[in-house]
C-alpha atoms as a PDB file:
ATOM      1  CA  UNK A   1      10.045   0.914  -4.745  1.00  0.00           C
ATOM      2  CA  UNK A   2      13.601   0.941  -3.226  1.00  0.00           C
ATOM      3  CA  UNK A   3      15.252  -1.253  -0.423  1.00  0.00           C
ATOM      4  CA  UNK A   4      15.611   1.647   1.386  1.00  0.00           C
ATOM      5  CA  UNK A   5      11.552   2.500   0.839  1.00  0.00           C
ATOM      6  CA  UNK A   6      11.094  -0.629   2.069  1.00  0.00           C
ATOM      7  CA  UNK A   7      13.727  -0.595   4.661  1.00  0.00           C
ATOM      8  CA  UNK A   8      12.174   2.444   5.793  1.00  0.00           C
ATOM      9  CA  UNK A   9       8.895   1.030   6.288  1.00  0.00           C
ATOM     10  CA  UNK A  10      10.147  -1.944   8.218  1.00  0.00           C
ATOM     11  CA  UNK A  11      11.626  -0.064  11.287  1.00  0.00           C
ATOM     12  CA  UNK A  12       8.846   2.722  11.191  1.00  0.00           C
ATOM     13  CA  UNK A  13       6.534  -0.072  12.397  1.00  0.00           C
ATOM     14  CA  UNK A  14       8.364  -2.425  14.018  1.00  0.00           C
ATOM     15  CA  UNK A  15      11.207  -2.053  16.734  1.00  0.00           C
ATOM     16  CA  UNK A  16      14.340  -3.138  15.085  1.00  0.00           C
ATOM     17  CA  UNK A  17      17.912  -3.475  16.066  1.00  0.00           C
ATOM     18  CA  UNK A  18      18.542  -4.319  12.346  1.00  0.00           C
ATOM     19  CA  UNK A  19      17.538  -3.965   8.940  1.00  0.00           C
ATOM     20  CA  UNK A  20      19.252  -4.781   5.691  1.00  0.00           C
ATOM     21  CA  UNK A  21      17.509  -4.679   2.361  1.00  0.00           C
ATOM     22  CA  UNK A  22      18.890  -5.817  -0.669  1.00  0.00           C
ATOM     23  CA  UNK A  23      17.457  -5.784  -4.072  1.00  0.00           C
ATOM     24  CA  UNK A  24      18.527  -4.033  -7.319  1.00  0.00           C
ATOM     25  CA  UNK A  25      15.781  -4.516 -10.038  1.00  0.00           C
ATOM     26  CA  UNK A  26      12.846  -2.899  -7.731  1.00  0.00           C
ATOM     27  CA  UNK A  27      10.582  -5.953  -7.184  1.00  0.00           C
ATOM     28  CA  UNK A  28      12.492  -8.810  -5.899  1.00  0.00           C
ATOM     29  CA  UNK A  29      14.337  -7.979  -2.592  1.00  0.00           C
ATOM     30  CA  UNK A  30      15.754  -9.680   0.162  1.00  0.00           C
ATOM     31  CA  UNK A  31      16.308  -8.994   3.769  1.00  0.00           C
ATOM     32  CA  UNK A  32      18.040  -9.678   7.118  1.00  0.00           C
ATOM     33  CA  UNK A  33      15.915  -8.418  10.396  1.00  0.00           C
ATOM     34  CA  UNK A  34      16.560  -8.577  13.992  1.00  0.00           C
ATOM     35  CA  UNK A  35      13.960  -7.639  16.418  1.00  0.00           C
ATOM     36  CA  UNK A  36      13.278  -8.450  20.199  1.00  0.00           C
ATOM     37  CA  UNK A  37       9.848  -8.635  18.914  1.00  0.00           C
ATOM     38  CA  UNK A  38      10.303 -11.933  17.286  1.00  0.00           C
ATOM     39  CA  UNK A  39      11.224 -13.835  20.386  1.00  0.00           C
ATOM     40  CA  UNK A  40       9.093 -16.958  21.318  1.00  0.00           C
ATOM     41  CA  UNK A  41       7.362 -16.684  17.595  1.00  0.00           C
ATOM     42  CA  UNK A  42       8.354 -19.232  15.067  1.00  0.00           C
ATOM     43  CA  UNK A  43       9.582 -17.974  11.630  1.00  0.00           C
ATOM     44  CA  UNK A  44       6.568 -18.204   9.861  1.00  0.00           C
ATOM     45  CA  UNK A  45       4.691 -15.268  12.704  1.00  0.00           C
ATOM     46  CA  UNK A  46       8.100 -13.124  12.297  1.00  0.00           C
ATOM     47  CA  UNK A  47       7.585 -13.150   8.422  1.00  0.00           C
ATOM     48  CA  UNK A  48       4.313 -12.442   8.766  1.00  0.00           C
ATOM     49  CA  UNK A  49       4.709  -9.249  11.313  1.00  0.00           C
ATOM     50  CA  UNK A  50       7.518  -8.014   8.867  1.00  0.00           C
ATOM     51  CA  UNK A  51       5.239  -8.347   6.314  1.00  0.00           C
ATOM     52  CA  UNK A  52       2.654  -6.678   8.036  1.00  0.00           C
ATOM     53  CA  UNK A  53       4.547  -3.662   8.060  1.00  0.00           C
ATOM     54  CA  UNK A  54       4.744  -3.350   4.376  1.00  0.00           C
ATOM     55  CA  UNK A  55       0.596  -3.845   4.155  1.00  0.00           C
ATOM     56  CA  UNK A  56      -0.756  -3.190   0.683  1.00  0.00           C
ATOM     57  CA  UNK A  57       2.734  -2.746  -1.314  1.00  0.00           C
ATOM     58  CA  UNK A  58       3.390  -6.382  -1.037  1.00  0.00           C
ATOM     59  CA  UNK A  59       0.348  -6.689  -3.030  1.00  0.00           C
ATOM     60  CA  UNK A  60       1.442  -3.845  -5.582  1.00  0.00           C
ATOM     61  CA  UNK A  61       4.488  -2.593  -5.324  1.00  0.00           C
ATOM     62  CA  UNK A  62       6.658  -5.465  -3.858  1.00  0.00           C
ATOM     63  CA  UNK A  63       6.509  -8.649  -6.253  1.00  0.00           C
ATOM     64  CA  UNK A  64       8.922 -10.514  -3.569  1.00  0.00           C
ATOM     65  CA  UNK A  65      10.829  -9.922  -0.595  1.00  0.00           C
ATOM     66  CA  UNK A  66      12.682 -12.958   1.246  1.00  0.00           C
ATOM     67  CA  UNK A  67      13.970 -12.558   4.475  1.00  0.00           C
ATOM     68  CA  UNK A  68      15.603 -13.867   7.436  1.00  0.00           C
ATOM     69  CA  UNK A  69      14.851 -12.733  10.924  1.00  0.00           C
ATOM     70  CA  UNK A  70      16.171 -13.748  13.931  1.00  0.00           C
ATOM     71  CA  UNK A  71      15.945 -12.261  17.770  1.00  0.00           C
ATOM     72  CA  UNK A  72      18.920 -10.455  18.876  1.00  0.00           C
ATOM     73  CA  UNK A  73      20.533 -13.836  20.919  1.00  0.00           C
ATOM     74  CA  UNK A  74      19.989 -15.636  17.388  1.00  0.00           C
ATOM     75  CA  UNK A  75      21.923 -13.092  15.522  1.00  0.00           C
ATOM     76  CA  UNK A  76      24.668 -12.277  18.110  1.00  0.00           C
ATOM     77  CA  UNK A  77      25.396 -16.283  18.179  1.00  0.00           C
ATOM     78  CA  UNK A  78      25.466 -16.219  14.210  1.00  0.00           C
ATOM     79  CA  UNK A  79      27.854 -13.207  14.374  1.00  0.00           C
ATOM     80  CA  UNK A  80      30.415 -15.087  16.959  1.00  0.00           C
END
C-alpha cells in the first residue's frame, strides 16, 4: 500500500478538491482532505466518510492513517 494507492482511493469515492497523502514506511500515513462534502459534519463524521472510502484495507492493509479535513471555506481561511 502506497499514499498514492490510498490517495487514489480517497477521491475515487468521494468528491475532493484536495488530497495529500503522506507516509513512507507503507502502514502509517497521514493526510490533508478538503471536500464540500464535509460541510455541516463535525470531524469525527468527515473521518469516518474518508475512512469509508478505504473500506476493508484499513482493516488489512492500512495499520494507520491520520488526517485532517476541512471544507473548502476552512482550508481557504487556513491558507490566507
Amino acid at each position: 500500500m502506497t499514499a498514492d494507492d490510498i490517495k487514489q482511493s480517497i477521491v475515487e469515492k468521494l468528491k475532493c478538491e484536495f488530497v495529500n497523502i503522506l507516509g513512507e514506511d507503507g502502514a502509517h500515513f497521514e493526510g490533508t482532505i478538503v471536500s464540500e462534502l464535509f460541510e455541516g459534519l463535525n470531524r469525527v463524521k468527515q473521518h469516518q466518510m474518508v475512512f469509508g472510502t478505504l473500506g476493508d484495507k484499513m482493516k488489512s492493509e492500512i495499520h494507520a492513517l491520520s488526517m485532517k479535513t476541512y471544507t473548502p471555506s476552512e482550508w481557504k481561511q487556513l491558507k490566507n
